[in-house]
C-alpha atoms as a PDB file:
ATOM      1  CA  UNK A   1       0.000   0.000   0.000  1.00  0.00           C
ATOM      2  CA  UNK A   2       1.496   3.549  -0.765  1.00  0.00           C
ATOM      3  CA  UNK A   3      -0.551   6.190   0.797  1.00  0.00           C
ATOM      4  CA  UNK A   4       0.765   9.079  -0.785  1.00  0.00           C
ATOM      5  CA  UNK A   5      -1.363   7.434  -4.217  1.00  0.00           C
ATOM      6  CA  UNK A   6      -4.020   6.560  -1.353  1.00  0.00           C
ATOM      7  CA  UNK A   7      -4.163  10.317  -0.489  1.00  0.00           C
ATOM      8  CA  UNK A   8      -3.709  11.473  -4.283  1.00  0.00           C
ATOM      9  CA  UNK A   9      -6.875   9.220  -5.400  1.00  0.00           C
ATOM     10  CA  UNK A  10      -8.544  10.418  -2.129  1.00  0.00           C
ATOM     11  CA  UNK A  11      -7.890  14.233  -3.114  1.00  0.00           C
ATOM     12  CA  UNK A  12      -8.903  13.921  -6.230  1.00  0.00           C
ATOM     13  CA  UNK A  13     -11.877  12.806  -5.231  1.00  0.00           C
ATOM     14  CA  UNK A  14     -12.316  15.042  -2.959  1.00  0.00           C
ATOM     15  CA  UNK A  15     -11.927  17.960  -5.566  1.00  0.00           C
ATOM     16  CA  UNK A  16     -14.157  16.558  -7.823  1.00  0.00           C
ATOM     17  CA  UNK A  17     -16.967  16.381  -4.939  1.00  0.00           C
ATOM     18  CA  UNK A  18     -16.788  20.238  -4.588  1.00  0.00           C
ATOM     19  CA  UNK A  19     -15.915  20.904  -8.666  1.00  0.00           C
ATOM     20  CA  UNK A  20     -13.037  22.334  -7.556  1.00  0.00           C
ATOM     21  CA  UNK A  21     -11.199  22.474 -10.817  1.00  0.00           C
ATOM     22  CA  UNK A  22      -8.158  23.844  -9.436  1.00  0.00           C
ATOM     23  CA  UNK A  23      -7.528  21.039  -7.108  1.00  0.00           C
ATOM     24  CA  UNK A  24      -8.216  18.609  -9.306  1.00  0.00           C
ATOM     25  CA  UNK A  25      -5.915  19.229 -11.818  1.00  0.00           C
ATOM     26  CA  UNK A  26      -2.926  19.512  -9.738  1.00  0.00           C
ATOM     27  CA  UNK A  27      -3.635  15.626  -9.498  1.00  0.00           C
ATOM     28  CA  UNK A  28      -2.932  15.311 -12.428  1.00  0.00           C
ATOM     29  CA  UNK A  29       0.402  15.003 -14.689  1.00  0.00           C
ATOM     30  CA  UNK A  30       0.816  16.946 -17.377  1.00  0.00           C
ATOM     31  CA  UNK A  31       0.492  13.711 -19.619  1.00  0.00           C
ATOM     32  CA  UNK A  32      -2.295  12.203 -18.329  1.00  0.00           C
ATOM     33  CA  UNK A  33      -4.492  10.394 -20.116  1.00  0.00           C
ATOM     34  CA  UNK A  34      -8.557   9.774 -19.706  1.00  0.00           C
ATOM     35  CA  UNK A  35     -10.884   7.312 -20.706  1.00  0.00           C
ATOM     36  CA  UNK A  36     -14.342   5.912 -19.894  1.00  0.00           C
ATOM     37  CA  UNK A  37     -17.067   4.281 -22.065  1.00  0.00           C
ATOM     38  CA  UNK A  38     -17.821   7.688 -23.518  1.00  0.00           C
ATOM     39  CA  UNK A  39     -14.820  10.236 -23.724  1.00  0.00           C
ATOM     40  CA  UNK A  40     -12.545   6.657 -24.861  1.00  0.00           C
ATOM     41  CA  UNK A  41      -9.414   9.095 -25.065  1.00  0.00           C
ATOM     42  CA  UNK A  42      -8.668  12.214 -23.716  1.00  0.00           C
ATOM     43  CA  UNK A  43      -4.905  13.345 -23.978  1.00  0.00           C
ATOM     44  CA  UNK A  44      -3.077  15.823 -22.146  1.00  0.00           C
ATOM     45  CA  UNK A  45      -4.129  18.117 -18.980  1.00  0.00           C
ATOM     46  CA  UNK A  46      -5.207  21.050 -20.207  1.00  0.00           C
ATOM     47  CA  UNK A  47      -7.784  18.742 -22.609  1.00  0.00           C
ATOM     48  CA  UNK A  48      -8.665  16.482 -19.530  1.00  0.00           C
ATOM     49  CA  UNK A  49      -9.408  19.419 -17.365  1.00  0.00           C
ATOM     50  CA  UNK A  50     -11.986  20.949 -20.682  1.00  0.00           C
ATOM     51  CA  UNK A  51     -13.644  17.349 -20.340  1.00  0.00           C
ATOM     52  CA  UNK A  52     -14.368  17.735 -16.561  1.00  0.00           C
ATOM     53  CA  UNK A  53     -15.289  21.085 -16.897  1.00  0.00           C
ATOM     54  CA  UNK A  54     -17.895  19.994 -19.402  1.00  0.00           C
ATOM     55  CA  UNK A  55     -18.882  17.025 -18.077  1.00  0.00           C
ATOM     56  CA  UNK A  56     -19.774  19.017 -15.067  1.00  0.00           C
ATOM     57  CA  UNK A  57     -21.479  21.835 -16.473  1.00  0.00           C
ATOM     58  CA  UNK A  58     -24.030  19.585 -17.574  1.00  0.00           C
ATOM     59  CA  UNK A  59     -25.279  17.827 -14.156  1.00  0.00           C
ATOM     60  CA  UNK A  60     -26.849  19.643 -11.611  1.00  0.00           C
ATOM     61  CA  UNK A  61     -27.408  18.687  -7.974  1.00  0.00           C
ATOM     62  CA  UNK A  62     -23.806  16.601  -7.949  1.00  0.00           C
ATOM     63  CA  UNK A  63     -23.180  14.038  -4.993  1.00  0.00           C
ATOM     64  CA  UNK A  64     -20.518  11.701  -4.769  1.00  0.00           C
ATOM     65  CA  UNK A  65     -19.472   9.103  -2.742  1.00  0.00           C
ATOM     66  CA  UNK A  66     -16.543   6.886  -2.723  1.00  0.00           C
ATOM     67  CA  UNK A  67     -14.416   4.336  -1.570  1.00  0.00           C
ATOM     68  CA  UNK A  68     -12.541   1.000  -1.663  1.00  0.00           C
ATOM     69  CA  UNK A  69      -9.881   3.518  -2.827  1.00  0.00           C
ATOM     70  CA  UNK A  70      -6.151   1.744  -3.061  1.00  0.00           C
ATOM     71  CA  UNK A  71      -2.576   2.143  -4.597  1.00  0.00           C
ATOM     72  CA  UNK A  72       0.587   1.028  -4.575  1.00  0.00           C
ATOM     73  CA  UNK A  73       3.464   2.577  -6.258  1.00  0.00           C
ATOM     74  CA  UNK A  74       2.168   2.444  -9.751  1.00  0.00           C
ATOM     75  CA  UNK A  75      -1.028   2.017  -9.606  1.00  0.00           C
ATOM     76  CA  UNK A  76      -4.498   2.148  -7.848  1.00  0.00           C
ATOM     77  CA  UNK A  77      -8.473   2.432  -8.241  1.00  0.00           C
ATOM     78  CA  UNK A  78     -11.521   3.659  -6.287  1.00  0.00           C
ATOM     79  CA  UNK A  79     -14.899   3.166  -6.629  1.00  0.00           C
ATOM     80  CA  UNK A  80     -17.352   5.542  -6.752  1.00  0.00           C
ATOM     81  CA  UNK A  81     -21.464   6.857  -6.473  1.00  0.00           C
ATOM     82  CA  UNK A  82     -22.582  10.114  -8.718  1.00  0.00           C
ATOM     83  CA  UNK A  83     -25.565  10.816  -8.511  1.00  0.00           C
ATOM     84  CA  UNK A  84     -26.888  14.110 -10.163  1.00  0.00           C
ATOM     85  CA  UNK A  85     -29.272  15.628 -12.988  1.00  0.00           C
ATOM     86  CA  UNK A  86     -28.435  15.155 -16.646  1.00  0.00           C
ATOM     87  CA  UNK A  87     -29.249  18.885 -17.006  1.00  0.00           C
ATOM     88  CA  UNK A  88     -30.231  17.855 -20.723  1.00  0.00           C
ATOM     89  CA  UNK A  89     -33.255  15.953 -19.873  1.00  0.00           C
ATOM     90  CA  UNK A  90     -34.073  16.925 -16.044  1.00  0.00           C
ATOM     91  CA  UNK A  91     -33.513  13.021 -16.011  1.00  0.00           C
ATOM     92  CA  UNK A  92     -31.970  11.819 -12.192  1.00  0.00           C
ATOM     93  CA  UNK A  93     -28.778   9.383 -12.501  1.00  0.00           C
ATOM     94  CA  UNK A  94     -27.223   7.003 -10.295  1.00  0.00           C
ATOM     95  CA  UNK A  95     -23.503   6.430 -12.305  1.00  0.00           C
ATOM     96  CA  UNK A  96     -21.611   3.488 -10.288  1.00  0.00           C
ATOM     97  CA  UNK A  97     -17.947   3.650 -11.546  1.00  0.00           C
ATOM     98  CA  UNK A  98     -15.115   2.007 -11.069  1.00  0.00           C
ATOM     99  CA  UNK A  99     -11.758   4.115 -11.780  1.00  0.00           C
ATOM    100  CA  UNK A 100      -8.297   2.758 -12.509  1.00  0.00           C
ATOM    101  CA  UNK A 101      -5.173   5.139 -11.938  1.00  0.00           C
ATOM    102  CA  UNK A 102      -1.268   4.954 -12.727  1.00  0.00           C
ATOM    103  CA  UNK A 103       0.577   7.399 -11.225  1.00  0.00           C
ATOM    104  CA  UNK A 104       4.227   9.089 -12.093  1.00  0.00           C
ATOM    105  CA  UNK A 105       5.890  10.045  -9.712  1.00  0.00           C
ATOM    106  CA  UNK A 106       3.233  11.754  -7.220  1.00  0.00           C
ATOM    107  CA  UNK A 107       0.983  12.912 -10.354  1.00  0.00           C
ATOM    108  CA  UNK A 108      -2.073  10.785 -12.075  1.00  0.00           C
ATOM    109  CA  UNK A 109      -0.666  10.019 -15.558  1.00  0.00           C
ATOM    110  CA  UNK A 110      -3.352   7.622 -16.453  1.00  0.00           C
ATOM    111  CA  UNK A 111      -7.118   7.818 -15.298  1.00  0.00           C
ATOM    112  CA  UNK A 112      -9.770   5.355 -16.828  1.00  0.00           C
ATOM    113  CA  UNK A 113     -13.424   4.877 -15.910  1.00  0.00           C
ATOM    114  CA  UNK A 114     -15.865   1.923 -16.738  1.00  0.00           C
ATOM    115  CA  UNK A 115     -19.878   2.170 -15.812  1.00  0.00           C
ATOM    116  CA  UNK A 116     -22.333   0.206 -17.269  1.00  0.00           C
ATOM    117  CA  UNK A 117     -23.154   2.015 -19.940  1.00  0.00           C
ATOM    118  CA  UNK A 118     -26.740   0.754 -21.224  1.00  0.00           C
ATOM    119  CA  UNK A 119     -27.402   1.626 -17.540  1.00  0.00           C
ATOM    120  CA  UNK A 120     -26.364   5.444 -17.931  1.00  0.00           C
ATOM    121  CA  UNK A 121     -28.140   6.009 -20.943  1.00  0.00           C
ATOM    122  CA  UNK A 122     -31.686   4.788 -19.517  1.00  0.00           C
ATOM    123  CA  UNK A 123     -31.606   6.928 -16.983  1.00  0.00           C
ATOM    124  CA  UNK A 124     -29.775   9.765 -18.514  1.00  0.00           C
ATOM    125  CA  UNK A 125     -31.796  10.124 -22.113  1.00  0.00           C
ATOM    126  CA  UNK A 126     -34.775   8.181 -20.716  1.00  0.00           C
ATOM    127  CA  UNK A 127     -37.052   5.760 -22.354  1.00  0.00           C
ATOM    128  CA  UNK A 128     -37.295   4.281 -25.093  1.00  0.00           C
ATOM    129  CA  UNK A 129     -34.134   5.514 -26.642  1.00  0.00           C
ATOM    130  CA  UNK A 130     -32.566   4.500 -23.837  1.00  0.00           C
ATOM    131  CA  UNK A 131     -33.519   1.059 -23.355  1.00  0.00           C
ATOM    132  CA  UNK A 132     -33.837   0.469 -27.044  1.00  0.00           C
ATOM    133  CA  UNK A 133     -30.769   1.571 -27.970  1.00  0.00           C
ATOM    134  CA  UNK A 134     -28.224   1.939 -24.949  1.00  0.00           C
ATOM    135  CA  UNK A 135     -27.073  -1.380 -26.429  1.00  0.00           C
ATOM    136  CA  UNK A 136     -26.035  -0.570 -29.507  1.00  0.00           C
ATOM    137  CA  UNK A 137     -22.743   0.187 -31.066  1.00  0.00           C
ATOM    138  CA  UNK A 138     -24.468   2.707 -33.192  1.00  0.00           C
ATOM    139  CA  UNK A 139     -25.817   4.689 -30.524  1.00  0.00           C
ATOM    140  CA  UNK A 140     -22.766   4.407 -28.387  1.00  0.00           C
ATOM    141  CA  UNK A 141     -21.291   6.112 -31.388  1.00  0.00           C
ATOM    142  CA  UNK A 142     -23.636   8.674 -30.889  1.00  0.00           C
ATOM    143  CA  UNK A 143     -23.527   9.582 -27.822  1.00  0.00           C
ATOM    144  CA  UNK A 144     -19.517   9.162 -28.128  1.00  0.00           C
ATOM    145  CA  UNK A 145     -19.694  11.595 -31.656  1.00  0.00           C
ATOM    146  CA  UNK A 146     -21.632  14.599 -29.582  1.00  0.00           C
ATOM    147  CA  UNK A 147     -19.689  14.419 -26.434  1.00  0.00           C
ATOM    148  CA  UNK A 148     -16.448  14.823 -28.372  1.00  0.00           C
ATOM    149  CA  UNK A 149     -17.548  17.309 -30.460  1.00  0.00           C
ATOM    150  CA  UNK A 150     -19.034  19.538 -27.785  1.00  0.00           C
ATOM    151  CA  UNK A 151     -15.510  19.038 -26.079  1.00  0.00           C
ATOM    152  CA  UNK A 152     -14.146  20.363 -29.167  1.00  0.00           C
ATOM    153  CA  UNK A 153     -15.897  23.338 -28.920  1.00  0.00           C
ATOM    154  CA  UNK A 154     -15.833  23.588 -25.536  1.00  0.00           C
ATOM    155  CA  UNK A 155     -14.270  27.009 -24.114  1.00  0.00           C
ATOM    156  CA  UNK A 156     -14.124  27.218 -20.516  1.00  0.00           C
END
């Protein structure tokens, strides 16, 4: 167990809980990479920090909980509960994630995220597109071709 990556993974966390941007990204490297079953890759800081500022701006009502964080000199993972609004629809979702970290140095250099998909897109865009198509690799396209292009136009 290294608890410095405990604490990082626990700060981040933290940060995230409270959209504090600032604190967040001085978890991170200057490198680091993101992915989840949505944003697949996201390279470099300054573009990570644009997702979450994004990805943020369109819940309301954030809460998040989390736990079974652990690390060891390389790498660690945490588990966490957001629940918020998808401002989009007014819809209420319950995201279980699990996150995977390596670290370099004292610094996140790689952050991934799985959820259950099909899951997310029920509650988040509703019924039936939702159920219907959360499946999909088509619609996962979708959803995957709008978020990146409102990151690319995002301007925080």
């Amino acid at each position: 167990m290294n608890e410095r990556h405990v604490a990082l993974i626990t700060a981040f966390h933290e940060a995230l809980s409270h959209a504090d941007f600032a604190a967040m990204e001085r978890c991170y490297h200057p490198e680091v990479s993101f992915g989840d079953p949505i944003f697949q890759e996201v390279e470099g800081r300054e573009r990570v920090m644009a997702m979450w500022r994004l990805l943020l701006g369109v819940r309301d009502r954030l809460h998040v909980t989390y736990g079974d964080v652990t690390a060891d000199d390389f790498s660690g993972s945490a588990h966490r509960t957001a629940r918020y609004t998808f401002a989009k629809t007014g819809r209420e979702v319950v995201s279980e994630i699990d996150a995977q970290f390596r670290f370099d140095g004292d610094l996140i250099v790689r952050h991934h995220e799985e959820f259950d998909f099909k899951r997310w897109s029920k509650m988040a865009l509703g019924r039936p597109a939702g159920l219907l198509f959360g499946w999909t690799p088509m619609w996962r396209k979708t959803i995957r071709d709008r978020a990146l292009q409102e990151l690319n136009q995002f301007r925080p």
